[in-house]
N, C-alpha and C. Protein backbone atom coordinates (compact mmCIF):
# COMPACT_ATOMS: atom_id res chain seq x y z
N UNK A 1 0.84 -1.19 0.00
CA UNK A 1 0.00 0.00 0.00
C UNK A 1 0.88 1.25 0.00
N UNK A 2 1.50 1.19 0.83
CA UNK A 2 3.03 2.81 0.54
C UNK A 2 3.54 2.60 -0.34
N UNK A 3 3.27 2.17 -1.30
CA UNK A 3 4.19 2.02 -2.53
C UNK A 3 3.03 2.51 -3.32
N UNK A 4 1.88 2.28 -3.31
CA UNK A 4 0.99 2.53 -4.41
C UNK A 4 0.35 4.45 -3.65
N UNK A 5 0.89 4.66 -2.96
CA UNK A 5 0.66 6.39 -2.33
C UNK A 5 1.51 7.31 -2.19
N UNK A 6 2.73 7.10 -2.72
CA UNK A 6 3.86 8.05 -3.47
C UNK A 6 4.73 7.32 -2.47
N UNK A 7 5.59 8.39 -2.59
CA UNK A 7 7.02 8.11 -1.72
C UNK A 7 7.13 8.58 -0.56
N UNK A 8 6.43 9.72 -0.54
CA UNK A 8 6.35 10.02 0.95
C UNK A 8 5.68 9.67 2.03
N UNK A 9 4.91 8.39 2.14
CA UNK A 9 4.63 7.31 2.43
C UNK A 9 5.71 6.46 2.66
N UNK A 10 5.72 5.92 3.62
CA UNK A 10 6.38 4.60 4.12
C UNK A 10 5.94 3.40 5.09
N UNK A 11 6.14 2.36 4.96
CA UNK A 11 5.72 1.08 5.21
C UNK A 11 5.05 1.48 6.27
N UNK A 12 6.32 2.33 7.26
CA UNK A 12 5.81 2.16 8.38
C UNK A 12 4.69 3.23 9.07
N UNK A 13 4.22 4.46 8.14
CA UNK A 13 3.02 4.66 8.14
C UNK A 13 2.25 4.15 8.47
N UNK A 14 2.26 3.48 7.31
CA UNK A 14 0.58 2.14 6.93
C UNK A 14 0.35 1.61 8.15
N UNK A 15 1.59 1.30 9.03
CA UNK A 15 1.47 0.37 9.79
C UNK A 15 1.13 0.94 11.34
N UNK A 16 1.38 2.39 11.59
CA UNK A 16 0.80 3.30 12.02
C UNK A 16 -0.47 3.03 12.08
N UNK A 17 -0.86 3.05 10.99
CA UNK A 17 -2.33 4.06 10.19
C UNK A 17 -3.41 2.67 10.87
N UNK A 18 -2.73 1.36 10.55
CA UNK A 18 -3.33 0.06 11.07
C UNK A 18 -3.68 -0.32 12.46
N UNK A 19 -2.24 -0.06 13.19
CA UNK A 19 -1.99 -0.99 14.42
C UNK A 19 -1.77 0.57 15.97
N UNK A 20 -1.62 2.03 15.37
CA UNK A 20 -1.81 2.38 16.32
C UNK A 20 -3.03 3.33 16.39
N UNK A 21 -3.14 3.88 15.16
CA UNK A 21 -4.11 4.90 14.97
C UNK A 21 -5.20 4.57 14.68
N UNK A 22 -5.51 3.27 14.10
CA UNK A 22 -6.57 2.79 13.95
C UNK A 22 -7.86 3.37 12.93
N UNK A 23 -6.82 4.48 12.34
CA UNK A 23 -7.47 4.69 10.94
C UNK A 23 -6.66 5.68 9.97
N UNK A 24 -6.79 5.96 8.74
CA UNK A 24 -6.50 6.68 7.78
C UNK A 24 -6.78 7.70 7.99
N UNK A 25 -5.72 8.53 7.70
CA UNK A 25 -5.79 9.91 7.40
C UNK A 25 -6.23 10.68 6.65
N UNK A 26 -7.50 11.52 6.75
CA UNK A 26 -8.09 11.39 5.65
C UNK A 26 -7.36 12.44 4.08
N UNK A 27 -6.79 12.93 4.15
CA UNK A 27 -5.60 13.59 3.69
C UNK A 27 -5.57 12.10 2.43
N UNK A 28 -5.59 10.62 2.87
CA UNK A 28 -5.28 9.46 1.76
C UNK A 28 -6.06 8.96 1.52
N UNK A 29 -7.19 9.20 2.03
CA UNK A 29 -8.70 8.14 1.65
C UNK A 29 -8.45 8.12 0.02
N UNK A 30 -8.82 9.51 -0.32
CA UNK A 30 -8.69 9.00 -2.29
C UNK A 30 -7.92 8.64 -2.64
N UNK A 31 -6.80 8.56 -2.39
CA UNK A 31 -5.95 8.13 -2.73
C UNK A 31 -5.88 6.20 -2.77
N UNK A 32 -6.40 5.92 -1.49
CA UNK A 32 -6.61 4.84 -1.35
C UNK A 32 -7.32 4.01 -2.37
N UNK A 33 -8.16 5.31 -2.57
CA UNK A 33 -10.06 4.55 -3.25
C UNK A 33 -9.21 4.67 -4.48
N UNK A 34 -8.22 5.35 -4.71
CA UNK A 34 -7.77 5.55 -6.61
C UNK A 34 -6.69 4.25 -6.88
N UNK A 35 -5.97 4.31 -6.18
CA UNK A 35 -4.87 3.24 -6.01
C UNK A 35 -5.55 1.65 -6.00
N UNK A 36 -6.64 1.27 -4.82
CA UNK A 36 -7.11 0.17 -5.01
C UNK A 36 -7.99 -0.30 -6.23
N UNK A 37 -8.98 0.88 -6.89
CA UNK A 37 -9.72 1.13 -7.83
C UNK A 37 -9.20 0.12 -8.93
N UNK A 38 -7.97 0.80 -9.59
CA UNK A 38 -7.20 0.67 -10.44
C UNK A 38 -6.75 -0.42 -10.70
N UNK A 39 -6.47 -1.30 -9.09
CA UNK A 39 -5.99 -2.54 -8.80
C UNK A 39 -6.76 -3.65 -8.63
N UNK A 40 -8.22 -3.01 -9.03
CA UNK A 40 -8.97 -3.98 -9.20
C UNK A 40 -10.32 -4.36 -8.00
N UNK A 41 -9.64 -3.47 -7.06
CA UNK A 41 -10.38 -3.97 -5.39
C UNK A 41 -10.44 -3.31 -5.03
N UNK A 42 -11.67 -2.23 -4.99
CA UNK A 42 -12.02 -0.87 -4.69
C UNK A 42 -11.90 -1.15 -2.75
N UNK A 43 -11.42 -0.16 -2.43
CA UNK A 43 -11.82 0.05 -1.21
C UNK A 43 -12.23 1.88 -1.15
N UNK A 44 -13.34 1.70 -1.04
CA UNK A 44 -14.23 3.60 -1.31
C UNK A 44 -13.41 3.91 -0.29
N UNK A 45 -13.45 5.60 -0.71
CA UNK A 45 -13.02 6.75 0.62
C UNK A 45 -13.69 6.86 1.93
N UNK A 46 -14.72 6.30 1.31
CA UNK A 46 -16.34 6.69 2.28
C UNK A 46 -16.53 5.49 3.09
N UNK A 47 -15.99 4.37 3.06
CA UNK A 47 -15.81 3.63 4.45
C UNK A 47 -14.26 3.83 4.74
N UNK A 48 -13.47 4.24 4.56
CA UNK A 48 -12.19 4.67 4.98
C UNK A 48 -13.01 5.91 5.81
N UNK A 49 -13.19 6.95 5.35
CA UNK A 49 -13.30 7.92 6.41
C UNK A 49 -14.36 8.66 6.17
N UNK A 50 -15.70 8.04 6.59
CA UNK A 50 -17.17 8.05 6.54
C UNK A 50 -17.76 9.53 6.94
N UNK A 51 -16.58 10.32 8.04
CA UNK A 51 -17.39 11.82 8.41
C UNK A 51 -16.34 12.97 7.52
N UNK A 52 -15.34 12.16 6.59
CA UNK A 52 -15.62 13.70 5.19
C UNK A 52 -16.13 13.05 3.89
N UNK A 53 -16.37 12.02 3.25
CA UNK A 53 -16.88 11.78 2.08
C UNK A 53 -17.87 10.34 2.15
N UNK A 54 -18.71 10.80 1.28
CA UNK A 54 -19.79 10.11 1.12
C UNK A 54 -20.23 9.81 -0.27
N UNK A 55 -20.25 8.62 -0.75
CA UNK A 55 -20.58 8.00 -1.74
C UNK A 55 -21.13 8.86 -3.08
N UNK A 56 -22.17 9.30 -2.13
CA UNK A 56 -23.07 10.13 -3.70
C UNK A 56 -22.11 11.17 -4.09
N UNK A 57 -21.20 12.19 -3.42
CA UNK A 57 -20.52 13.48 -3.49
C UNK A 57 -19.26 12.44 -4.55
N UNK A 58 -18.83 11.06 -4.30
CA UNK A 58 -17.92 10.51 -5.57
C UNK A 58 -17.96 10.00 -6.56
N UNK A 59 -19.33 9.10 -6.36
CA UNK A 59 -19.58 8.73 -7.69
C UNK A 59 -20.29 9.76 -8.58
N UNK A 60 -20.89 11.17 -7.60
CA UNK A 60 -21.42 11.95 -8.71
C UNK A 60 -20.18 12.73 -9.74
N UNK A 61 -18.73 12.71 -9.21
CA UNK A 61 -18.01 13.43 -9.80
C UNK A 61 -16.77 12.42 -10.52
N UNK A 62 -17.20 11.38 -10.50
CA UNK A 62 -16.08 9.87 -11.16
C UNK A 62 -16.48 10.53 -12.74
């Protein structure tokens, strides 16, 4: 996943983002949703981080 969210990202982010913080920043949600998209296995912004984006506000602008 830090590989597919530039470089300034690192492993040990992610692993942050997993095991202490217990969520994404939302600063990467799209990023997430664009990166997995692409890869075949959407994971939306909008269950990544449900109180700034919401479904209808992305797919109305895809």
């Amino acid at each position: 996943m830090a590989d597919l969210l530039g470089p300034k990202v690192k492993q040990q982010h992610v692993w942050n983002w997993l095991n202490r913080d217990k969520r994404l920043p939302e600063r990467y949600a799209m990023r997430v949703h664009r990166a997995t998209e692409a890869k075949g296995t959407l994971v939306p912004a909008w269950e990544l981080c449900p109180e700034a984006f919401c479904e209808e506000d992305i797919v109305a602008t895809a």
